[in-house]
Protein backbone atom coordinates (compact mmCIF):
# COMPACT_ATOMS: atom_id res chain seq x y z
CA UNK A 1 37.67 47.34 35.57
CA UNK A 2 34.18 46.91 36.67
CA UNK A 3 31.66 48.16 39.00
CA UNK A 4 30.32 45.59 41.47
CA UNK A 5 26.70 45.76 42.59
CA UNK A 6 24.99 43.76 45.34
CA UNK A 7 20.68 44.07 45.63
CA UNK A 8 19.26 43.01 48.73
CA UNK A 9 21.79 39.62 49.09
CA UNK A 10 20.48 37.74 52.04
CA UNK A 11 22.37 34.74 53.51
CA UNK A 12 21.67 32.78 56.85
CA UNK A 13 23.42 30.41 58.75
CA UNK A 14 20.53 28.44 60.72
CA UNK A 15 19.67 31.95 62.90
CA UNK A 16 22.50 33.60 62.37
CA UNK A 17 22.25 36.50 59.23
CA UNK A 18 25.50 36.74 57.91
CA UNK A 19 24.00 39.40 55.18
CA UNK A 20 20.36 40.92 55.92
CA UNK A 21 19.05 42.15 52.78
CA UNK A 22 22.25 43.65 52.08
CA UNK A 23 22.94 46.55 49.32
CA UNK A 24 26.20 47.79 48.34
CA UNK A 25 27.57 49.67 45.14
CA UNK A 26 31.19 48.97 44.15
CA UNK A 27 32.60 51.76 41.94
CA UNK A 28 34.92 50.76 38.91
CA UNK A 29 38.89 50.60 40.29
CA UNK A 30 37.77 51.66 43.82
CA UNK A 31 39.73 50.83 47.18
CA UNK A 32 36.93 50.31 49.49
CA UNK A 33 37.24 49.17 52.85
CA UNK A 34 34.17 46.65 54.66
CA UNK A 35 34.56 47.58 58.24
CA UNK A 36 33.04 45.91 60.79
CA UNK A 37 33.32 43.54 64.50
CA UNK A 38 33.78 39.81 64.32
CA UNK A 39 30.69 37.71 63.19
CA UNK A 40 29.55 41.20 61.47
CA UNK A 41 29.26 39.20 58.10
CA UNK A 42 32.42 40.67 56.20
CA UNK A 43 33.99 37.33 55.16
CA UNK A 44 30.50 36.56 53.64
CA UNK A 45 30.00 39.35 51.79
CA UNK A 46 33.41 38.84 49.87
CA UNK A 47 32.43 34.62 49.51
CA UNK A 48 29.32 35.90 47.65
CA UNK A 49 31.42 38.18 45.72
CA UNK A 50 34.18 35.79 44.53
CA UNK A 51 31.36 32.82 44.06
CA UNK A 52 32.40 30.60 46.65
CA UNK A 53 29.33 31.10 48.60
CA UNK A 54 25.84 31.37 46.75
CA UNK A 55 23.01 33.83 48.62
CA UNK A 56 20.00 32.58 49.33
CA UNK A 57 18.18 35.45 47.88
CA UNK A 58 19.37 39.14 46.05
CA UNK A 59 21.16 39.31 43.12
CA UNK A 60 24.98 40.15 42.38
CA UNK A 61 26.09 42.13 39.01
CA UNK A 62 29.56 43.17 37.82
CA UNK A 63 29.03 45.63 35.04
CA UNK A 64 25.49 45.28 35.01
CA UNK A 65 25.41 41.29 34.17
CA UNK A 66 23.74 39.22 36.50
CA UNK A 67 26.67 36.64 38.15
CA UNK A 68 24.97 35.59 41.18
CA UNK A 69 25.65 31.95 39.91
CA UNK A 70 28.09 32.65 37.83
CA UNK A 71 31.64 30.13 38.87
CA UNK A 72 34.11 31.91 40.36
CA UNK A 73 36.67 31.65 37.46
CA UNK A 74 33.53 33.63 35.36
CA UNK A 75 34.04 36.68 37.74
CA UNK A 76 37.40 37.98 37.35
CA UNK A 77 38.37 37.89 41.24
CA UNK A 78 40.92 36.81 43.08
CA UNK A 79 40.13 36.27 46.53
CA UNK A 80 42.53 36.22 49.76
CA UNK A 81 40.86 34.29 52.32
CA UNK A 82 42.26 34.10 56.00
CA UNK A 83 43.20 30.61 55.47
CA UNK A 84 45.99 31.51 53.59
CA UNK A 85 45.53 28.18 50.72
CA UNK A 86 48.74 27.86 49.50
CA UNK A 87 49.11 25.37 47.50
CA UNK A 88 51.87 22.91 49.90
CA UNK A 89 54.11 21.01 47.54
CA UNK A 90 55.23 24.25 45.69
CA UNK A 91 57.32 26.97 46.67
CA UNK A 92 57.00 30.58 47.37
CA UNK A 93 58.05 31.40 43.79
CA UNK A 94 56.10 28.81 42.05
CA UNK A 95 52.73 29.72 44.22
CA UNK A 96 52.66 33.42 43.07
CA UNK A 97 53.07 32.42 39.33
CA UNK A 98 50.35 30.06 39.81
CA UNK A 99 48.19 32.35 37.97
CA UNK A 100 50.67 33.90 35.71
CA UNK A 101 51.65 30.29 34.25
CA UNK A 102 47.81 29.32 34.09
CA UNK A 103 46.81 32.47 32.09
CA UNK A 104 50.11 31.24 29.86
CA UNK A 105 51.83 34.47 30.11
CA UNK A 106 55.64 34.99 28.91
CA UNK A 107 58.69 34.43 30.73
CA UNK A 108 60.09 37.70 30.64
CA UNK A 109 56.89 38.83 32.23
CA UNK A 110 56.52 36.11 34.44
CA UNK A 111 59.92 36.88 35.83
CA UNK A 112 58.71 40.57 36.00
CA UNK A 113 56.06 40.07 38.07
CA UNK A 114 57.72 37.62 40.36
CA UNK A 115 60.31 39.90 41.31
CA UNK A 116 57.87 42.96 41.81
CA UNK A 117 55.78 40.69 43.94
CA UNK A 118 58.44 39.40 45.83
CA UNK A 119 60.26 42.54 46.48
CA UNK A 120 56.41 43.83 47.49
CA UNK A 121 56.13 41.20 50.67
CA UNK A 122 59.85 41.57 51.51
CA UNK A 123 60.10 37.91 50.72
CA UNK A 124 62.86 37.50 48.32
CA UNK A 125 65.56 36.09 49.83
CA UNK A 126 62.46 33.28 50.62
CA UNK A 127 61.48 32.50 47.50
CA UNK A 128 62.81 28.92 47.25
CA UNK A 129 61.03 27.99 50.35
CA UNK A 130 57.80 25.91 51.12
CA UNK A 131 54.91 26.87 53.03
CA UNK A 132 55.85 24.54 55.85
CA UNK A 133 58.90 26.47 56.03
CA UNK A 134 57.73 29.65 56.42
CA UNK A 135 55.95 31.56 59.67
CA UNK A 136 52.43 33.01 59.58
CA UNK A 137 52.98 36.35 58.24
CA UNK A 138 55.39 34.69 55.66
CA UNK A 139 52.26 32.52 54.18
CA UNK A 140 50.20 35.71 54.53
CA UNK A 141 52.40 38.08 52.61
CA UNK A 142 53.30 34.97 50.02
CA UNK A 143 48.86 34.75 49.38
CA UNK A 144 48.86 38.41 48.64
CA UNK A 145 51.63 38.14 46.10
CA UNK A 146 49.65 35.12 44.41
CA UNK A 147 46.55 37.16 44.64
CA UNK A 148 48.16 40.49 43.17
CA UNK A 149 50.32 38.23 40.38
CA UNK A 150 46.59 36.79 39.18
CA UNK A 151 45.62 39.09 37.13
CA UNK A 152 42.34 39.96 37.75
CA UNK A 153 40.09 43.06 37.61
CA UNK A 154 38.77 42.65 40.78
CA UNK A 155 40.86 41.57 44.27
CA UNK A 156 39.11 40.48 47.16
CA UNK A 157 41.14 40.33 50.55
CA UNK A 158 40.12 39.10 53.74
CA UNK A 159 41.98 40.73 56.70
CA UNK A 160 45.53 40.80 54.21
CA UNK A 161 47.28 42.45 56.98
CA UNK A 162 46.28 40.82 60.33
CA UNK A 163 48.92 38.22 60.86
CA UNK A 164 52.12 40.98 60.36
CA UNK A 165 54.17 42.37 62.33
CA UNK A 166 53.17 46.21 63.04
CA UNK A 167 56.00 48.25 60.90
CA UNK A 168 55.65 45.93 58.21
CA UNK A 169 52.00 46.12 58.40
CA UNK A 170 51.64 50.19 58.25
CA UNK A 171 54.36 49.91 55.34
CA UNK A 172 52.08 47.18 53.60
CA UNK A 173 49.30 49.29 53.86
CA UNK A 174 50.84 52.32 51.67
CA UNK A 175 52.12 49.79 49.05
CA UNK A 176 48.86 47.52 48.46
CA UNK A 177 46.63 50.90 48.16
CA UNK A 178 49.23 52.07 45.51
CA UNK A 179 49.84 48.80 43.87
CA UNK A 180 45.83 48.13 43.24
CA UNK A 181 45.66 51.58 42.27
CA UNK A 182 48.36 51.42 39.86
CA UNK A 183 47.18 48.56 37.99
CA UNK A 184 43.01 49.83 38.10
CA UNK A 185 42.03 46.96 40.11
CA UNK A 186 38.49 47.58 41.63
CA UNK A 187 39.58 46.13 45.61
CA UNK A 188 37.29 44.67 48.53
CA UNK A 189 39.60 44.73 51.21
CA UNK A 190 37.92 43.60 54.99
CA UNK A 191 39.15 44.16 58.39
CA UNK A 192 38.36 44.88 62.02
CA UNK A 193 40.79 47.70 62.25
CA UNK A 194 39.62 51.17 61.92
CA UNK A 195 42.99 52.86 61.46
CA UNK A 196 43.50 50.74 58.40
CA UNK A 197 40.41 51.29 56.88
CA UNK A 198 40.96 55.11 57.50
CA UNK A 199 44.58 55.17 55.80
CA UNK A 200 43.68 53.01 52.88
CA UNK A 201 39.92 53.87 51.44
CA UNK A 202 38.86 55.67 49.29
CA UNK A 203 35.29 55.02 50.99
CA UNK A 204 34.46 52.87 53.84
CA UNK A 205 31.26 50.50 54.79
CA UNK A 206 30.26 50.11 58.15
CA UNK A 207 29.04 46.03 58.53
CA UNK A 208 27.06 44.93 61.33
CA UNK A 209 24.66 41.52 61.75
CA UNK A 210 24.88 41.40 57.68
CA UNK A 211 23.46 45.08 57.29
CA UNK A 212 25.35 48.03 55.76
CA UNK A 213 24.89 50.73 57.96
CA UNK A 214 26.80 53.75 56.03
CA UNK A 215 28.61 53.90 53.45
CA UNK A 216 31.22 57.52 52.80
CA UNK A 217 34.76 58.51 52.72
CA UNK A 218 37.03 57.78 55.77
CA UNK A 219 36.60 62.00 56.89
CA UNK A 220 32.53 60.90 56.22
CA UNK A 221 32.48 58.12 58.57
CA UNK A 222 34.40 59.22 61.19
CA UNK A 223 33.30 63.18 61.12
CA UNK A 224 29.70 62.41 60.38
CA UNK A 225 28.87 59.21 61.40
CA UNK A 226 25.04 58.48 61.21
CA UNK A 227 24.56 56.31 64.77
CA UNK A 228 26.27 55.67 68.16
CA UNK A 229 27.65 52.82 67.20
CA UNK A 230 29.48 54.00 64.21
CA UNK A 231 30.28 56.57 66.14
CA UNK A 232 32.66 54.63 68.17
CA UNK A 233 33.28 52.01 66.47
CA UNK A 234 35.23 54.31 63.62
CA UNK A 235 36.83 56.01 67.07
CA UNK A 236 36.17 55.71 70.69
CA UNK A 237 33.56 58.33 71.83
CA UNK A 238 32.31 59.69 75.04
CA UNK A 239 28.19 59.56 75.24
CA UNK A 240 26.42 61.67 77.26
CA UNK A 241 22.07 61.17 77.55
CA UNK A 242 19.89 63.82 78.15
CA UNK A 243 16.68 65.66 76.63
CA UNK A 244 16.99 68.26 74.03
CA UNK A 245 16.49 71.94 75.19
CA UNK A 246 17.17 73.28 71.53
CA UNK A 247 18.47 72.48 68.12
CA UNK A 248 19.23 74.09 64.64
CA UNK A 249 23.25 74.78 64.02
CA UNK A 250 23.83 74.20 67.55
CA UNK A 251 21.86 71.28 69.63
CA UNK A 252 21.44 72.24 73.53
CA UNK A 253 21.06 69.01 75.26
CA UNK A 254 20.47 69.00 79.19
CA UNK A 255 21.27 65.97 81.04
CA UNK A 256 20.02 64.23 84.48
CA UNK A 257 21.57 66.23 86.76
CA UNK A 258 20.46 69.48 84.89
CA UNK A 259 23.47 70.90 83.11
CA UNK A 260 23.41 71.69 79.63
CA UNK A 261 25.53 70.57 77.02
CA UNK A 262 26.38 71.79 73.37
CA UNK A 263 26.70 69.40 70.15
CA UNK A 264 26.86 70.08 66.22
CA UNK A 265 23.85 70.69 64.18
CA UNK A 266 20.26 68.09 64.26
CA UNK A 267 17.03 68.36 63.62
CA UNK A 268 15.64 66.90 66.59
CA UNK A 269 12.63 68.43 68.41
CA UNK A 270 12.91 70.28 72.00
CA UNK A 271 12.06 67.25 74.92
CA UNK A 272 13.52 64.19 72.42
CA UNK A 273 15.72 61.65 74.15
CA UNK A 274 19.38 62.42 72.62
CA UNK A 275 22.71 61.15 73.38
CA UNK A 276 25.85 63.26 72.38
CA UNK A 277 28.88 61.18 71.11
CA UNK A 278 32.80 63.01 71.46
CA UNK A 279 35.65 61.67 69.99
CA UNK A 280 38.19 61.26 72.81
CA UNK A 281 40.74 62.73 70.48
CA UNK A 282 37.93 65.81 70.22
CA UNK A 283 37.45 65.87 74.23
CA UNK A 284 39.58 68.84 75.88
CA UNK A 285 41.07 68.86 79.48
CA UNK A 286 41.68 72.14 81.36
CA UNK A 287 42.77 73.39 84.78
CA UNK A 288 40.61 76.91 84.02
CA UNK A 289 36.90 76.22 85.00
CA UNK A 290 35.45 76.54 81.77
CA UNK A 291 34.30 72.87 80.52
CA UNK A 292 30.61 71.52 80.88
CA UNK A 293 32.12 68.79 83.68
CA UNK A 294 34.92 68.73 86.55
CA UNK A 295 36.57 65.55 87.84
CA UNK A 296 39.89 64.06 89.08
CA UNK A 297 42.48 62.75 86.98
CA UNK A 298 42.54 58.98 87.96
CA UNK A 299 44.32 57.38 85.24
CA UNK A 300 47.26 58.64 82.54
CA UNK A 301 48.35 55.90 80.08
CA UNK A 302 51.14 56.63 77.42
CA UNK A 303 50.65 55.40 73.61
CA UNK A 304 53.66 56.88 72.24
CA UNK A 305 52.36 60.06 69.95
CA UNK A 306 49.35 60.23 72.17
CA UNK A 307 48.23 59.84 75.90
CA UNK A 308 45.09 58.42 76.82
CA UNK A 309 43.90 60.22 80.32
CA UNK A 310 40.61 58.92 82.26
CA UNK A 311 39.06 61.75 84.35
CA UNK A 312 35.98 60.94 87.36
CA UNK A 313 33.59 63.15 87.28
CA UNK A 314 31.14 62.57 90.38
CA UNK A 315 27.60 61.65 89.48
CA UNK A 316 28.64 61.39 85.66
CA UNK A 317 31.38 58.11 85.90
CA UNK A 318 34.61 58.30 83.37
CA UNK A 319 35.36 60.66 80.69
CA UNK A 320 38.24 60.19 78.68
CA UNK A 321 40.31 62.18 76.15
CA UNK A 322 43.35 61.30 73.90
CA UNK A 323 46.13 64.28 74.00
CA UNK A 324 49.59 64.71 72.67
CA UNK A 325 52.01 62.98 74.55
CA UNK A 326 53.88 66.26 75.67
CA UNK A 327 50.81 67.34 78.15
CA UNK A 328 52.04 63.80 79.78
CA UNK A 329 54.10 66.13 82.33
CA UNK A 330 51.24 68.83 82.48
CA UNK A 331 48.63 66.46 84.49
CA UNK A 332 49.18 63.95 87.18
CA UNK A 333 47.04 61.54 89.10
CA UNK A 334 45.13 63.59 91.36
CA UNK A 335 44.34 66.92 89.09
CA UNK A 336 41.53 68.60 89.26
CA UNK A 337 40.39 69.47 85.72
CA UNK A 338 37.42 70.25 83.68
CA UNK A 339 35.84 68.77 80.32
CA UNK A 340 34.70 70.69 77.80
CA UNK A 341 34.99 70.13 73.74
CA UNK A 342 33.80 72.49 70.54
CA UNK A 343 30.38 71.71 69.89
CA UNK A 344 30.82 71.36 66.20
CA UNK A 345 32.94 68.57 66.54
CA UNK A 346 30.52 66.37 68.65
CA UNK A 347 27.64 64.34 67.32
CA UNK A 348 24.37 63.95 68.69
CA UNK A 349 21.97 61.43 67.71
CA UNK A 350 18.01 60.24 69.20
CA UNK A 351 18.18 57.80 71.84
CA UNK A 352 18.56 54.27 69.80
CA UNK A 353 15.27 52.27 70.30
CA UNK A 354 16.97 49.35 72.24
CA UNK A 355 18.73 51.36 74.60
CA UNK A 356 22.43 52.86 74.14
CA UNK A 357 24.35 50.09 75.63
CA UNK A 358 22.52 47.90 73.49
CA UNK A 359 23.38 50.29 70.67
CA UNK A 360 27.45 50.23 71.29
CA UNK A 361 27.28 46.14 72.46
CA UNK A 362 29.82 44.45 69.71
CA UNK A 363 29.45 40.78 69.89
């Protein structure tokens, strides 16, 4: 299967960079996840992969051979795109052995592979039907068979999962991962949503305006993340601003109002501009006065497994935190509580030239 490698790929739309100088290393039969908002460039960067969209500058090698114009039948992809492309006058059936009967393969294996694909996308008792006939997620799951059945080295999917419903899409996940890692298929798989990136990568790159902005393994990105807005984008975060008092293995950071605050380890220099990023699912509530801030319980939402509970603090606006839903009947609107989290587990990063809420803005 081969490795994929992108050097400095630029492409613009008018004003718009949908890749900026963009570098990116594929590894032979790795899953790995392109994470980023809408507009971030995602669906570009797999168009210059496959071949249906040519860069304007950079270069694009699988295995070390230069296919930046290379056709897309020269590359060895098959691509997903969000538009589904079924072909119309055929049926579910006949459009996953599209590629299968192209590549002239037998029918004992054709018949193999349809009836692993279809009993993949839970779509065999639909097999005889036509696009027209089926609903959104239907189409979906019938371009991912087609796209698995190809027999390429490389897959390329563009949000695969978006238009499911949510069981089928968490049991989808499990079974593509395995599936492309069964048959050594190097995968490009973009979304917008974190928690499937997380489950199914075996490393994740953070997109935004066309530029990478890290590249690691799912416990990487969202341990260690390398700016604010990765920060929370891989996971919602609390910030907090304020001017560093001390750093080494433990960063001392004192805010406006004077109180000082603990995050993990930096190298940044004693007066520096810093803001200090918690996961809400790192952010700790408590009725004993021991946390860095004290506010009122204002807000308590359920989410099933978790509860998501907004606290005021005066002066300092809304903190929140993400518990287990069984402290649901340990805090009520109205509680006095205080904040507090292990340093270790909170980042801390220099103030970001333009400003932080320029730094989290996702367009």
């Amino acid at each position: 299967m081969p490795t994929i490698r992108l050097e400095n790929v630029s492409k613009h739309y008018g004003p718009t960079k949908a890749a900026d100088r963009l570098s990116l290393e594929i590894m032979d039969g790795e899953y790995l996840c392109i994470l980023g908002p809408t507009g971030a460039g995602k669906t570009t960067l797999l168009r210059i992969l496959s071949g249906l969209t040519l860069p304007d500058s950079g270069k694009v090698f699988f295995d070390g051979a230069d296919r930046t114009r290379a056709e897309p039948e020269e590359r060895g992809a098959s691509m997903l795109s969000q538009t589904y492309s079924l072909f119309p006058a055929l049926t579910v059936s006949e459009n996953i052995l599209f590629g299968p009967a192209i590549r002239g393969m037998g029918e004992k294996d054709k018949d193999d592979t349809l009836n692993s694909m279809l009993d993949l996308v839970r779509l065999t008792e639909r097999s005889d039907a036509y696009p027209k006939e089926l609903s959104g997620g239907m189409m979906q799951r019938t371009a991912l068979a087609r796209a698995l059945a190809s027999g390429c080295d490389t897959l390329l999917l563009d949000e695969p999962l978006r238009a499911l419903d949510a069981r089928l899409r968490i049991s989808l996940r499990y079974e593509i991962r395995d599936l492309a890692k069964s048959l050594g298929l190097t995968t490009i798989h973009v979304t917008h949503d974190q928690d499937e990136a997380l489950v199914m990568a075996d490393r994740i790159a953070i997109i935004r305006h066309g530029t990478i902005l890290q590249v690691g393994t799912p416990n990487d990105v969202f341990d260690h993340p390398n700016s604010p807005f990765v920060a929370n984008f891989v996971g919602q975060c609390n910030f907090f601003r304020g001017k560093v008092l001390s750093s080494g293995s433990i960063t001392q950071v004192q805010c406006a109002d004077g109180r000082s605050i603990e995050a993990g380890p930096s190298e940044l220099k004693a007066g520096e501009e810093a803001v200090v990023a918690v996961k809400l699912g790192n952010t700790e509530l408590t009725k004993e006065a021991k946390g860095y801030f004290s506010g009122t319980v204002e807000r308590t939402l359920f989410e099933g497994k978790y509860i998501h509970v907004d606290v005021n603090v005066k002066d300092v606006g809304t903190i929140s935190a993400k518990l287990p839903s069984w402290r649901l009947s340990k805090l009520a609107i109205g509680d006095q509580v205080d904040v507090r989290w292990n340093a270790a587990r909170a980042n801390v990063f220099p103030m970001p030239e333009g400003g932080l809420e320029q730094e989290l803005k996702v367009e």
